[in-house]
PDB file of N, CA and C in Angstrom:
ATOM      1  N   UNK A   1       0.818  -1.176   0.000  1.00  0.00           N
ATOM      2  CA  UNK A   1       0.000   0.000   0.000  1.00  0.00           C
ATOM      3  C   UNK A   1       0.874   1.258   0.000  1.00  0.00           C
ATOM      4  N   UNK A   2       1.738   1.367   0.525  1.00  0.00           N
ATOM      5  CA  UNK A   2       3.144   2.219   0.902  1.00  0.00           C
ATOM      6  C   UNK A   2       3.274   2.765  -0.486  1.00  0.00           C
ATOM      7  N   UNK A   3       3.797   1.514  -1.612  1.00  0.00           N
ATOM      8  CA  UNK A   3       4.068   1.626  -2.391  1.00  0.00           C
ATOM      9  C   UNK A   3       3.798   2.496  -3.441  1.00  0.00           C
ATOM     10  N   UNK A   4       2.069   1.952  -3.608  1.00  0.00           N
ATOM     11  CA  UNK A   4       0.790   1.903  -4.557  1.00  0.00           C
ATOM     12  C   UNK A   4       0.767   3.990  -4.402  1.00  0.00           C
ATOM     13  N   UNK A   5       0.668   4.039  -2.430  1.00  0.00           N
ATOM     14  CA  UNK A   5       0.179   5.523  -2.589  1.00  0.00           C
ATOM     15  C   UNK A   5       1.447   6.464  -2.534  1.00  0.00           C
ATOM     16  N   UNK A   6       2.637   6.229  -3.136  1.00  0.00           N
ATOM     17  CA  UNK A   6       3.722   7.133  -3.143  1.00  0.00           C
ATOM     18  C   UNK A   6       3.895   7.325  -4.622  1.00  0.00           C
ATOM     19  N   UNK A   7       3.390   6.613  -5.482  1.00  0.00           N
ATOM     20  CA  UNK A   7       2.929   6.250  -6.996  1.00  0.00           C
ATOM     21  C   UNK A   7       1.670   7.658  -7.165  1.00  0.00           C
ATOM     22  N   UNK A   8       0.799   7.274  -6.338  1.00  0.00           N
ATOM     23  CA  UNK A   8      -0.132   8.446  -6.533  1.00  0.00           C
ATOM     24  C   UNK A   8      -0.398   9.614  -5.932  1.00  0.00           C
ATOM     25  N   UNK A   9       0.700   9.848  -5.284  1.00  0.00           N
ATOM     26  CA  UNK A   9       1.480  11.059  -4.416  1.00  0.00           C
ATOM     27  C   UNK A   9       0.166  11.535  -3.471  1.00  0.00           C
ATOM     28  N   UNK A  10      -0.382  10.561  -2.619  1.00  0.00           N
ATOM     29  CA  UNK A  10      -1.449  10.442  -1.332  1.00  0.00           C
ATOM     30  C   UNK A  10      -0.863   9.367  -0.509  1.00  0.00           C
ATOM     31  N   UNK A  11      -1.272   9.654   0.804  1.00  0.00           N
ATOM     32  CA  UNK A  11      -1.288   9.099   1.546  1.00  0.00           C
ATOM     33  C   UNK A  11      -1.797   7.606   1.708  1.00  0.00           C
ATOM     34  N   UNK A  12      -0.973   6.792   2.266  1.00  0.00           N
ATOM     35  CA  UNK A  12      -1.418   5.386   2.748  1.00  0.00           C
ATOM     36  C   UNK A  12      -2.752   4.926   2.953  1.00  0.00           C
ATOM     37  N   UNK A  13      -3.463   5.894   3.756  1.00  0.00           N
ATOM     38  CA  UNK A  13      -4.681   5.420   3.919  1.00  0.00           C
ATOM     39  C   UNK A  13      -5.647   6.171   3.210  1.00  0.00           C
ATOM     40  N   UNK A  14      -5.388   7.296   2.392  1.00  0.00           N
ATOM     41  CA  UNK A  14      -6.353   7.853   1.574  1.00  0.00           C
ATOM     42  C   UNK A  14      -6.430   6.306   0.314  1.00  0.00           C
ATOM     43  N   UNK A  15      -5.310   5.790   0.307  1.00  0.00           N
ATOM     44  CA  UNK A  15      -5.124   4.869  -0.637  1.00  0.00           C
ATOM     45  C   UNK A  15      -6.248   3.685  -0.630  1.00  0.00           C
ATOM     46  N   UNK A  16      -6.096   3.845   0.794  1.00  0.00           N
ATOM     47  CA  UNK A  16      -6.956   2.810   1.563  1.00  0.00           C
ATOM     48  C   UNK A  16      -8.793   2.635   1.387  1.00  0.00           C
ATOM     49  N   UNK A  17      -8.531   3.992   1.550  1.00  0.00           N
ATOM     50  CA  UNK A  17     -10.208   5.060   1.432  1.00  0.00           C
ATOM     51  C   UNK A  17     -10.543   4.634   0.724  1.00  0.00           C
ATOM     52  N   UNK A  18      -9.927   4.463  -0.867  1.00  0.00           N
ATOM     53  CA  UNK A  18     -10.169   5.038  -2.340  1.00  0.00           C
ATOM     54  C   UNK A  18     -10.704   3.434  -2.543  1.00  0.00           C
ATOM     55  N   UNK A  19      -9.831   2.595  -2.377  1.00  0.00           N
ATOM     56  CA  UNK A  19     -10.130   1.171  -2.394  1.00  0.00           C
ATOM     57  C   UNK A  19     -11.284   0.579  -1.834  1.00  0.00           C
ATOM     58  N   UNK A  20     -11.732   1.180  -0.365  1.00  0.00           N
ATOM     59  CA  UNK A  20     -13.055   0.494  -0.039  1.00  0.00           C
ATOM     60  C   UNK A  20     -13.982   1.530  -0.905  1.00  0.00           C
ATOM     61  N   UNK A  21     -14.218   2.695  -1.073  1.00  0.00           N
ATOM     62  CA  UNK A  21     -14.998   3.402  -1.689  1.00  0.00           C
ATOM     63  C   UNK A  21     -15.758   2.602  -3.193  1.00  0.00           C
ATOM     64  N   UNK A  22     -14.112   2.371  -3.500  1.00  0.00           N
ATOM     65  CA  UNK A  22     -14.678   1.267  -5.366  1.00  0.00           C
ATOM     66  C   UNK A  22     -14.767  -0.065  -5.017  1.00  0.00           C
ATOM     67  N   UNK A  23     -14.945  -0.945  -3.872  1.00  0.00           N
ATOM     68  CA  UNK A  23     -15.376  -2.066  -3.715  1.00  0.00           C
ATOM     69  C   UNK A  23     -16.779  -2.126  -3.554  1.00  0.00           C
ATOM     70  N   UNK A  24     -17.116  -0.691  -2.343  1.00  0.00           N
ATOM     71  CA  UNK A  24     -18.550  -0.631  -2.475  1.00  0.00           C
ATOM     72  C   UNK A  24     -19.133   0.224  -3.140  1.00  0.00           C
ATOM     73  N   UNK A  25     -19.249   0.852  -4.269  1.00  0.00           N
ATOM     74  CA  UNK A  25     -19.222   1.317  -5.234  1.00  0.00           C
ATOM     75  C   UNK A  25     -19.616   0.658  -6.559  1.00  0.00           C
ATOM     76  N   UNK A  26     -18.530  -0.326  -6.929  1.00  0.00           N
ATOM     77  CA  UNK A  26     -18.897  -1.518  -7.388  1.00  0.00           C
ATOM     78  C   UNK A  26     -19.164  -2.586  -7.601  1.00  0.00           C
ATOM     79  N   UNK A  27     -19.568  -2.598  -5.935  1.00  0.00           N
ATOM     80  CA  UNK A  27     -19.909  -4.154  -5.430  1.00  0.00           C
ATOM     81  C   UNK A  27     -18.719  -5.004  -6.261  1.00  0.00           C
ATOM     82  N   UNK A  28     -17.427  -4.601  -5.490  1.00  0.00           N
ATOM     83  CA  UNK A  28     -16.451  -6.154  -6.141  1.00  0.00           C
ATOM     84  C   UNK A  28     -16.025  -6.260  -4.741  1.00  0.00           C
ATOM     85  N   UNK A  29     -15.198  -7.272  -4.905  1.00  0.00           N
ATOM     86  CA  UNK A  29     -14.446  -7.667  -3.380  1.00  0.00           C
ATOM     87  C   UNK A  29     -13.362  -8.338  -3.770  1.00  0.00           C
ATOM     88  N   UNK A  30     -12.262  -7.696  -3.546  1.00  0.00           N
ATOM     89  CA  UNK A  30     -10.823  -7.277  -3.692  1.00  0.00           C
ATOM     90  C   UNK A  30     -10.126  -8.577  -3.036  1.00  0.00           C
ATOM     91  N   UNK A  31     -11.018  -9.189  -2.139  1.00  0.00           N
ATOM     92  CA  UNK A  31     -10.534  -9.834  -0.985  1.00  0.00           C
ATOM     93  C   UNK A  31     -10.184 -10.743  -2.075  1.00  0.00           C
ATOM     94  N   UNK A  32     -11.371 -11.661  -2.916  1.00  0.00           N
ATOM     95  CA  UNK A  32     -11.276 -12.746  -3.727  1.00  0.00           C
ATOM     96  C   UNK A  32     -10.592 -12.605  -4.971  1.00  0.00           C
ATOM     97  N   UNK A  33      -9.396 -13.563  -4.820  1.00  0.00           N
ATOM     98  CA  UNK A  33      -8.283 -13.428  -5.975  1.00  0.00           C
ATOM     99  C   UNK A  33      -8.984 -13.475  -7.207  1.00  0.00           C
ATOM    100  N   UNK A  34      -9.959 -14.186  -7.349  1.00  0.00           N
ATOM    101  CA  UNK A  34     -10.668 -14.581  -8.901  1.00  0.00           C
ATOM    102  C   UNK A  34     -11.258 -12.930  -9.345  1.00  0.00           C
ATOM    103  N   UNK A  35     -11.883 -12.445  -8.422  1.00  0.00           N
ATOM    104  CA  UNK A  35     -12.283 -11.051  -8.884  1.00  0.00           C
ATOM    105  C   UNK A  35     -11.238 -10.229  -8.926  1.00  0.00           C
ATOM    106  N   UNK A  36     -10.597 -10.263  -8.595  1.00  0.00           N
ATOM    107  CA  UNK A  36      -8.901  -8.984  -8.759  1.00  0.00           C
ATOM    108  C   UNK A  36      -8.799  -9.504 -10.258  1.00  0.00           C
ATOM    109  N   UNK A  37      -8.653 -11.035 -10.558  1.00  0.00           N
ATOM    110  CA  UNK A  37      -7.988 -11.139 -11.781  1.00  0.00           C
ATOM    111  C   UNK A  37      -9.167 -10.825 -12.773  1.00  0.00           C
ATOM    112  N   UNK A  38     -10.432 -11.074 -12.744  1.00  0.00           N
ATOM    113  CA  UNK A  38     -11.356 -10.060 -13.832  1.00  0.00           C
ATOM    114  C   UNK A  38     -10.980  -9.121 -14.145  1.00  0.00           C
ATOM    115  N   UNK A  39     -11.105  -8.312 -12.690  1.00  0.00           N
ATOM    116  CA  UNK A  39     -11.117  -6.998 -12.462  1.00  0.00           C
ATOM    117  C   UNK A  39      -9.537  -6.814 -13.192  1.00  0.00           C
ATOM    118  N   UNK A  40      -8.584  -7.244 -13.044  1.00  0.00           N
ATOM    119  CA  UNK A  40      -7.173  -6.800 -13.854  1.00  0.00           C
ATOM    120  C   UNK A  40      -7.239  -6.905 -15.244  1.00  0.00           C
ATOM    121  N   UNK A  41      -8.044  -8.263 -15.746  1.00  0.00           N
ATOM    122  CA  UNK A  41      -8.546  -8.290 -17.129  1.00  0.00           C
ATOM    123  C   UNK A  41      -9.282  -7.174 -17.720  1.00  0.00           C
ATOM    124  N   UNK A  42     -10.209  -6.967 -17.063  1.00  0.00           N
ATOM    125  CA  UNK A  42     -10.867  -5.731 -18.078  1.00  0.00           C
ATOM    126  C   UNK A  42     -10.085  -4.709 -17.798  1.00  0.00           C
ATOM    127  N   UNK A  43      -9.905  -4.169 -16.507  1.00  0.00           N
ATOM    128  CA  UNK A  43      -8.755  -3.053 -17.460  1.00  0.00           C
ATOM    129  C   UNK A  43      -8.020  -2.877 -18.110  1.00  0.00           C
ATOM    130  N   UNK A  44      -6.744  -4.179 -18.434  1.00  0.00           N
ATOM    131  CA  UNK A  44      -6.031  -4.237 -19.042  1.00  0.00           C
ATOM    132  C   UNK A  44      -6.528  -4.469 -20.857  1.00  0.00           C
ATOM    133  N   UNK A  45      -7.805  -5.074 -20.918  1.00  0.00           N
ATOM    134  CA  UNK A  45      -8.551  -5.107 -22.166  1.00  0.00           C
ATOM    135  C   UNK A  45      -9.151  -3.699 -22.495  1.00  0.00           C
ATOM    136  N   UNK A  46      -9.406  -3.000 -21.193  1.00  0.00           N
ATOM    137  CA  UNK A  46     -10.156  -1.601 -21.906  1.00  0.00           C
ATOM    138  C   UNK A  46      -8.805  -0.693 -22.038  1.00  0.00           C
ATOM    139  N   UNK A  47      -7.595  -0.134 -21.574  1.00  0.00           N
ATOM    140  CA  UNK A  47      -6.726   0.213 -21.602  1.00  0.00           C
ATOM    141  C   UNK A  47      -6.051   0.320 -23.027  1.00  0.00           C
ATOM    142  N   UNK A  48      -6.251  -1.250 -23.302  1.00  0.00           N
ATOM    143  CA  UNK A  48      -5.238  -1.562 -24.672  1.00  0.00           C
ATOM    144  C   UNK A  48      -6.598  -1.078 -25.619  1.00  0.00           C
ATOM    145  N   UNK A  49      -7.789  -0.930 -25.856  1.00  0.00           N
ATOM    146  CA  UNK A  49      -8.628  -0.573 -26.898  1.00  0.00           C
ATOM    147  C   UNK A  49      -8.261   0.226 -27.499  1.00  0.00           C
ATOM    148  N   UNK A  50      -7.705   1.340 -26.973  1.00  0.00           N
ATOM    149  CA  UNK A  50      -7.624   2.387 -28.032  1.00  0.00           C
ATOM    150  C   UNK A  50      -5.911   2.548 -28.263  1.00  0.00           C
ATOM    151  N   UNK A  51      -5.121   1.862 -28.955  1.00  0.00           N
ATOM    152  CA  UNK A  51      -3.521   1.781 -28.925  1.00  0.00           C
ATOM    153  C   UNK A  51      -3.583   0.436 -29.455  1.00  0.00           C
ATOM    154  N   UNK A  52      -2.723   0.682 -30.636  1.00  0.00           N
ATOM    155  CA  UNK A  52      -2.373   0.029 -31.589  1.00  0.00           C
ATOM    156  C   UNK A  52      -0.976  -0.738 -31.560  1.00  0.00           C
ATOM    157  N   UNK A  53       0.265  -1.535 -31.491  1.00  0.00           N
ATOM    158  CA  UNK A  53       1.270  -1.902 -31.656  1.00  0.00           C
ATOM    159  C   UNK A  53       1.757  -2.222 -32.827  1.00  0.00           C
TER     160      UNK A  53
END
């Protein structure tokens, strides 16, 4: 988390905030590895949509 919020130049636990906010928000749960890896899939599928190689 240290990491994640020195990346987005906030604090540790605003980091923290931001994370439960979009769990319940979008009803996901972070907790369960299978939903992180959706959840990493589609962004990484909506991300690459518009960018060509």
């Amino acid at each position: 988390m240290t990491d994640a919020a020195r990346l987005l130049a906030v604090h540790a636990n605003t980091c923290r905030y931001r994370l439960r906010q979009a769990q319940q928000q979008l009803g996901i749960d972070l907790d369960d590895p299978d939903e992180r890896l959706l959840l990493w899939l589609q962004l990484r599928t909506l991300g690459g949509l518009g960018t060509r190689r």
